[in-house]
Protein backbone atom coordinates (compact mmCIF):
# COMPACT_ATOMS: atom_id res chain seq x y z
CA UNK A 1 43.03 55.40 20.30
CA UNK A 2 40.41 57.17 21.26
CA UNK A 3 40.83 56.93 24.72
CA UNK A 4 44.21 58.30 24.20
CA UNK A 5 42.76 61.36 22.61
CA UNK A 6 40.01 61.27 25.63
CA UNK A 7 37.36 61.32 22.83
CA UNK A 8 34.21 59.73 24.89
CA UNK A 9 32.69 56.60 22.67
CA UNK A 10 29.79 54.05 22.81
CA UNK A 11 30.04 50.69 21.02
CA UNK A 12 26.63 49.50 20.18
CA UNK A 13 26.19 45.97 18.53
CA UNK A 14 23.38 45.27 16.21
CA UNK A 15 22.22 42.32 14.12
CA UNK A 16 20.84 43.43 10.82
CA UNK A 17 17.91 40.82 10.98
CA UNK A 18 16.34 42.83 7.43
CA UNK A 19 18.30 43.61 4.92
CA UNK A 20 19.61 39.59 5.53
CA UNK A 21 16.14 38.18 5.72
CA UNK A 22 15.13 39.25 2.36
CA UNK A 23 18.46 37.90 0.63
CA UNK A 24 18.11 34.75 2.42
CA UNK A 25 21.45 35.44 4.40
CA UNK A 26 22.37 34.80 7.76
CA UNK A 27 22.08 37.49 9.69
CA UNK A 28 24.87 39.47 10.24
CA UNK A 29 26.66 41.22 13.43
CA UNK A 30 26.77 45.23 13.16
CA UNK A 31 29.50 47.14 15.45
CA UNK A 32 29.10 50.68 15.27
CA UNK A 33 31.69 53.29 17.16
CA UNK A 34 29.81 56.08 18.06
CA UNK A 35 31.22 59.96 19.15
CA UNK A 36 30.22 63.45 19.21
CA UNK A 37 30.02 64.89 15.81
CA UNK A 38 32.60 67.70 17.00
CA UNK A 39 35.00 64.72 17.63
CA UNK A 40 35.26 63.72 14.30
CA UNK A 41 38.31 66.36 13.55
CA UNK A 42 40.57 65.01 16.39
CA UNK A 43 40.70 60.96 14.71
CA UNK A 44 42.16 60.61 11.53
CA UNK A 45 42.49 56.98 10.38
């Protein structure tokens, strides 16, 4: 979708080793979808 709209993105993966730790949880995989904040009006979900 958003390279439909030629919106530029970055995906960044992240493992949230904290939060997880101190609940005794496996740690868990984080995707975030990043874009400009002037972006934001063009996607509508």
């Amino acid at each position: 979708m958003l390279t439909d709209l030629k919106i530029p993105y970055k995906i960044e993966k992240e493992i949230n080793q904290v939060a997880s730790v101190f609940m005794g949880e496996t740690p868990e995989s984080v995707i975030e979808v990043k874009i400009q904040q002037q972006d934001f009006p063009k996607v509508t979900c």
